[in-house]
C-alpha atoms as a PDB file:
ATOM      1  CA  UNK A   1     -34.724  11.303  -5.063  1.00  0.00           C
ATOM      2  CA  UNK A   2     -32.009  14.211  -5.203  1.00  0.00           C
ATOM      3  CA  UNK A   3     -29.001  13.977  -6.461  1.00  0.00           C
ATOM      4  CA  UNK A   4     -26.201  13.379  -3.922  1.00  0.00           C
ATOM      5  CA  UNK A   5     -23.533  16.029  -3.674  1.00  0.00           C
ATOM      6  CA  UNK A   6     -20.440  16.120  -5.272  1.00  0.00           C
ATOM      7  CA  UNK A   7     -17.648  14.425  -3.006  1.00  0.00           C
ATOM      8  CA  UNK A   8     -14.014  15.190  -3.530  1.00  0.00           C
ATOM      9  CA  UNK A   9     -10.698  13.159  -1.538  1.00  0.00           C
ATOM     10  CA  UNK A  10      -8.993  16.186   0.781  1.00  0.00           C
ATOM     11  CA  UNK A  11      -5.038  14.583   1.279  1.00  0.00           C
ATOM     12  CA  UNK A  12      -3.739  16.475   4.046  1.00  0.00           C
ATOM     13  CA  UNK A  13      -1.637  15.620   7.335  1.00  0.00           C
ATOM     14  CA  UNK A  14      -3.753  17.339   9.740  1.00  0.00           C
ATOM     15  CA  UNK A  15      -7.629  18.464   9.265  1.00  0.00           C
ATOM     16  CA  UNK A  16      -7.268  21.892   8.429  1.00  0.00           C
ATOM     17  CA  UNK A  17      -8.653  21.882   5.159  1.00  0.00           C
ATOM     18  CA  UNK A  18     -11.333  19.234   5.880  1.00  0.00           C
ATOM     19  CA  UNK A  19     -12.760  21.072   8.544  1.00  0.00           C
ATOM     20  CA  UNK A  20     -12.687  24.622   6.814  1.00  0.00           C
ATOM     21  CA  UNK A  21     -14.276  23.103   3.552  1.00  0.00           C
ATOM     22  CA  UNK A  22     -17.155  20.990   5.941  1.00  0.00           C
ATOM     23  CA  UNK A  23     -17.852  23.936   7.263  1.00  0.00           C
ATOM     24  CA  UNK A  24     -18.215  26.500   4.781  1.00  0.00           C
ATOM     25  CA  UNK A  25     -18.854  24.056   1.515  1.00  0.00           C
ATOM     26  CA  UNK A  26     -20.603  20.898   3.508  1.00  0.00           C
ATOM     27  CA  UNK A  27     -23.526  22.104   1.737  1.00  0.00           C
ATOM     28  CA  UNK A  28     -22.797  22.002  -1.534  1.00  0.00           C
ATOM     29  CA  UNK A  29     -20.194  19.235  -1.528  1.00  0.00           C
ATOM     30  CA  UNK A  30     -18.967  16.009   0.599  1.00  0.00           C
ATOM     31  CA  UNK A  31     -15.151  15.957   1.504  1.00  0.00           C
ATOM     32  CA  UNK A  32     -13.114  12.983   3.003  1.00  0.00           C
ATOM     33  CA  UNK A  33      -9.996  12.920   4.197  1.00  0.00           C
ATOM     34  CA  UNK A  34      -6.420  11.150   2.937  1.00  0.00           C
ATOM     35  CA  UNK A  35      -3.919  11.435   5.018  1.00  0.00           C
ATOM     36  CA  UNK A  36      -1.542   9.410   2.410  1.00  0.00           C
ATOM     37  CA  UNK A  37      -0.724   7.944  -0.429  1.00  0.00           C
ATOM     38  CA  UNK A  38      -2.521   4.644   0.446  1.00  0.00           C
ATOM     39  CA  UNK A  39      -5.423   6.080   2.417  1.00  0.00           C
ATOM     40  CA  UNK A  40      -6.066   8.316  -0.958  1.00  0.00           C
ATOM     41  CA  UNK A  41      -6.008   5.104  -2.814  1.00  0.00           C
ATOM     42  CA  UNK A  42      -8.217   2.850  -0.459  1.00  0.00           C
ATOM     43  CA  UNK A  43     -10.925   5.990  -0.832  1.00  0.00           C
ATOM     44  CA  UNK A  44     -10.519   5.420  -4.256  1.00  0.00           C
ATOM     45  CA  UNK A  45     -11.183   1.700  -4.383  1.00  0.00           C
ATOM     46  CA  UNK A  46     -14.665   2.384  -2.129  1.00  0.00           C
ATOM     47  CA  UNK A  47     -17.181   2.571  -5.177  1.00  0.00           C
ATOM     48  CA  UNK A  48     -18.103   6.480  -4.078  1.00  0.00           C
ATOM     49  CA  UNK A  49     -16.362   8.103  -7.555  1.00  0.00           C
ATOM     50  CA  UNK A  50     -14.983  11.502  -6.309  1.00  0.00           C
ATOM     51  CA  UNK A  51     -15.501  14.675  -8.987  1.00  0.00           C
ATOM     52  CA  UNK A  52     -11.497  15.524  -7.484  1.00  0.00           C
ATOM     53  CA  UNK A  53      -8.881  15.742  -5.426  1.00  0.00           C
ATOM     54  CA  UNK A  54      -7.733  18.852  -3.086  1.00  0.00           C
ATOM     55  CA  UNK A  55      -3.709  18.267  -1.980  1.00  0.00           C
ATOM     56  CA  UNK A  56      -2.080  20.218   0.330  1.00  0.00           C
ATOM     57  CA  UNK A  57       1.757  20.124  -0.804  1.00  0.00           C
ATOM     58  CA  UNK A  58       3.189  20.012   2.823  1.00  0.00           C
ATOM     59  CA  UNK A  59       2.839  16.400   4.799  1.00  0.00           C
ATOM     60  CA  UNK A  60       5.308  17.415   7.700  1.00  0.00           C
ATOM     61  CA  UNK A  61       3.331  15.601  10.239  1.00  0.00           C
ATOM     62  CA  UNK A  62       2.859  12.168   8.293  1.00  0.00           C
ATOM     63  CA  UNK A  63       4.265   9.120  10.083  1.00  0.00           C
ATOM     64  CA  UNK A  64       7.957   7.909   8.017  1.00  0.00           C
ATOM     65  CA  UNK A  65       6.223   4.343   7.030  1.00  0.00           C
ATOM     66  CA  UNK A  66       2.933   6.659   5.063  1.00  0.00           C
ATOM     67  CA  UNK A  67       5.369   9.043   2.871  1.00  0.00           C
ATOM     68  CA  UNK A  68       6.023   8.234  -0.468  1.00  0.00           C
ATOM     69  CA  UNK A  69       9.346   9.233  -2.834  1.00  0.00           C
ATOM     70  CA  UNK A  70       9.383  10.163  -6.199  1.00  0.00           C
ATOM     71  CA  UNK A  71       8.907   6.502  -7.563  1.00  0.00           C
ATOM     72  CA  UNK A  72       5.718   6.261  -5.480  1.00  0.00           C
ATOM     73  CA  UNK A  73       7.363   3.772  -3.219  1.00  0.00           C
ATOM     74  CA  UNK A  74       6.902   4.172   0.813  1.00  0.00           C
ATOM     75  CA  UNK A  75       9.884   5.763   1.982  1.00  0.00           C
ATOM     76  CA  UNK A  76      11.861   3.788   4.244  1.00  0.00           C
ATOM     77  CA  UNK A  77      14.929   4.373   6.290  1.00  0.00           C
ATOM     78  CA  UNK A  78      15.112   8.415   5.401  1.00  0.00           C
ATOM     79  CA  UNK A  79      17.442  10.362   7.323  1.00  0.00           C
ATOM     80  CA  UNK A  80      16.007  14.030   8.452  1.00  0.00           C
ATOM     81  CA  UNK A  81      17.046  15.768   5.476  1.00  0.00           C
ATOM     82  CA  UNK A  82      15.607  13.567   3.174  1.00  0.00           C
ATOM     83  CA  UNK A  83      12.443  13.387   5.475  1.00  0.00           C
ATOM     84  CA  UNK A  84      12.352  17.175   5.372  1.00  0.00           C
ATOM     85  CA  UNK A  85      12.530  17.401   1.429  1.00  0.00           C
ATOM     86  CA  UNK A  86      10.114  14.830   0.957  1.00  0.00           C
ATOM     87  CA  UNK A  87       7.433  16.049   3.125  1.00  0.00           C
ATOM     88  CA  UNK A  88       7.703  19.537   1.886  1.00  0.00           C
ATOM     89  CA  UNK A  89       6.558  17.988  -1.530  1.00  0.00           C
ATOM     90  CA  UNK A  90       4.364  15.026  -0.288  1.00  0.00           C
ATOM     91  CA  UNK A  91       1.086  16.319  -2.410  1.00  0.00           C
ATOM     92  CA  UNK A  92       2.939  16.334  -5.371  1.00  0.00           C
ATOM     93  CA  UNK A  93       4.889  12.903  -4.794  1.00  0.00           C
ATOM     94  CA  UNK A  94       1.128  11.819  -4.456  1.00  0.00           C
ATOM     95  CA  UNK A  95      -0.212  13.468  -7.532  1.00  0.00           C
ATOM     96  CA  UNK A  96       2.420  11.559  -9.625  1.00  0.00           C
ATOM     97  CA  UNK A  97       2.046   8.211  -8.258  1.00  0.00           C
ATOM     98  CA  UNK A  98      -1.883   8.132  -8.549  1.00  0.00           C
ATOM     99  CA  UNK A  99      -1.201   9.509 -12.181  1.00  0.00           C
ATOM    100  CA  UNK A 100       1.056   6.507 -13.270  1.00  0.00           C
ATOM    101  CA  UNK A 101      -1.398   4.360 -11.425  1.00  0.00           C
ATOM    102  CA  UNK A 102      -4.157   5.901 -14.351  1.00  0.00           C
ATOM    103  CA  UNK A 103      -6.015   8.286 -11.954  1.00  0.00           C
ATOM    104  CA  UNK A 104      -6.430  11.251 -13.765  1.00  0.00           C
ATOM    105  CA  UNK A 105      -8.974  12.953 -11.050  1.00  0.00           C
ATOM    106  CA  UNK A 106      -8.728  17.027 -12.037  1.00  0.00           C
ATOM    107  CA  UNK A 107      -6.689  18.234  -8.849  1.00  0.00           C
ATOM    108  CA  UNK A 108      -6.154  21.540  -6.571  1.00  0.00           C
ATOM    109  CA  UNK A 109      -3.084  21.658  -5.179  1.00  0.00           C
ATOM    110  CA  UNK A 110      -3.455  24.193  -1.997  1.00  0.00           C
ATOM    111  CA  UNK A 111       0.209  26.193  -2.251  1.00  0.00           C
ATOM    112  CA  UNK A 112       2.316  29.203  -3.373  1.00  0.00           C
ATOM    113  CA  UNK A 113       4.176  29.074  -6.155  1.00  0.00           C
ATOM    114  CA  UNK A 114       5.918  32.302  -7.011  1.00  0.00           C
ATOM    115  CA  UNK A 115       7.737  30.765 -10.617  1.00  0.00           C
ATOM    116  CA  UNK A 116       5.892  30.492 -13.562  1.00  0.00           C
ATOM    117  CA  UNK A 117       8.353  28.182 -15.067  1.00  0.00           C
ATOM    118  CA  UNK A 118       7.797  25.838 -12.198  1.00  0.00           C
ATOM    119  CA  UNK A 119       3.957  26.251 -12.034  1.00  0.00           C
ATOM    120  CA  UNK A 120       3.584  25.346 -16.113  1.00  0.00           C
ATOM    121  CA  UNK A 121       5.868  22.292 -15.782  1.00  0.00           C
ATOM    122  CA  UNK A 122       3.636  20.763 -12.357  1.00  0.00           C
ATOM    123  CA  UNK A 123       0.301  21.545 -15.118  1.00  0.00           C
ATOM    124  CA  UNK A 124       1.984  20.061 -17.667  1.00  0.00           C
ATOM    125  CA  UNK A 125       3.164  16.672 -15.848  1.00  0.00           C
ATOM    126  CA  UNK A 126      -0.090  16.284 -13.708  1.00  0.00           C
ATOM    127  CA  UNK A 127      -2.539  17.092 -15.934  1.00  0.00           C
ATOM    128  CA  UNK A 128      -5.270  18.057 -14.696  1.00  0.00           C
ATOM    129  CA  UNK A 129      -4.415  20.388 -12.046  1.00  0.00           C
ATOM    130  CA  UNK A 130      -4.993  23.615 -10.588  1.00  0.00           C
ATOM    131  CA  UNK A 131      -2.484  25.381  -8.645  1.00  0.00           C
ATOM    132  CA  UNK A 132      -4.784  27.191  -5.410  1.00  0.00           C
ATOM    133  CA  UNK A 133      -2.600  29.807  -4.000  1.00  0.00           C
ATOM    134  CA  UNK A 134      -3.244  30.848  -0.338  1.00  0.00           C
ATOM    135  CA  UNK A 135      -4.827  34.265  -0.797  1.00  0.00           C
ATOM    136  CA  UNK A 136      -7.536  32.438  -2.857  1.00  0.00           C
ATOM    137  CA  UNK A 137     -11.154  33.777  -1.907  1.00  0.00           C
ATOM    138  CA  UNK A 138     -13.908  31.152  -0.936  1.00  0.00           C
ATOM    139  CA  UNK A 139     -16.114  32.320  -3.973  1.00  0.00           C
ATOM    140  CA  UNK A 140     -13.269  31.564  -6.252  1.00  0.00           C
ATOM    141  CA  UNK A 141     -12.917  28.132  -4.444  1.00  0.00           C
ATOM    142  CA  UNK A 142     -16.377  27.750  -5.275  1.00  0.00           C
ATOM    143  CA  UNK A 143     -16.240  27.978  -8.487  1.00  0.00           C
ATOM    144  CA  UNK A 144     -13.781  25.781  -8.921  1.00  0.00           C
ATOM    145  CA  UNK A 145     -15.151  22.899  -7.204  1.00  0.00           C
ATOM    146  CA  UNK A 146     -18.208  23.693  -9.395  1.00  0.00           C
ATOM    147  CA  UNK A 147     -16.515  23.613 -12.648  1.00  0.00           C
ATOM    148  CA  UNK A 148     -14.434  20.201 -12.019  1.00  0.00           C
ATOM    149  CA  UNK A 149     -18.271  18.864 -10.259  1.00  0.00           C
ATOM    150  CA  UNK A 150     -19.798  20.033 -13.651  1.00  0.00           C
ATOM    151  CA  UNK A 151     -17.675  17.524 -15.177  1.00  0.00           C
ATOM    152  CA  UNK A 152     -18.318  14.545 -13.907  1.00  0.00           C
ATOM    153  CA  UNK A 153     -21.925  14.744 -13.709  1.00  0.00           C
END
């Protein structure tokens, strides 16, 4: 019998990254899709342990009633603004809550972050993480998928 591959939880708003990594990893790995918070943890709850997660940090086109706020808590009520500044950091708001729910998944958070101040306090509060900037190369992508697979195995 061979060994089934790796699978890893994609939260994203739109399929983007779900369909890129099908298509060019699909045979190496599994992916599913989370579109939220509580999508991410129903996958969780399904019995098929992921090796890690793969956030996008943008959640623009998530539905009010799936966003979550810095507590973890659905956001209710939010005017635009507050919409707006929540979405632009929905992967991270994520990250934290399944952290002080115990998930400690290693994670790739897909975005840019130019300030190394900013970059060494998001690794040091969500633990274990990996910050994937947009110019990364699919080899290098690779290889990390293959190191945090190599863990759980």
């Amino acid at each position: 019998m061979s060994a089934r591959k790796p699978l890893f939880i994609v939260g994203e708003d739109g399929t983007e990254y779900l369909d890129r990594f099908q298509r060019f990893l699909g045979a190496e790995f599994r992916f599913l899709r989370a579109p939220s918070l509580g999508a991410l943890v129903g996958l969780l709850g399904d019995g098929d342990a992921p090796a890690g997660l793969v956030l996008d940090l943008d959640f623009r086109r998530t539905p009010l009633a799936d966003l979550v706020d810095e507590s973890g808590d659905r956001l209710h009520d939010a005017g635009d603004g507050e919409r707006r500044r929540v979405t632009a950091v929905q992967g991270l708001l994520i990250l934290r809550a399944l952290r002080a729910r115990g998930v400690l998944l290693p994670a790739l958070l897909c975005t840019d972050i130019d300030d190394p101040h900013q970059l060494a306090q998001i690794e040091l509060e969500l633990a274990p993480i990996s910050v994937v900037p947009s110019s990364e190369s699919l080899p290098r992508l690779v290889a990390r998928l293959r190191a945090i697979a190599s863990r759980q195995g």
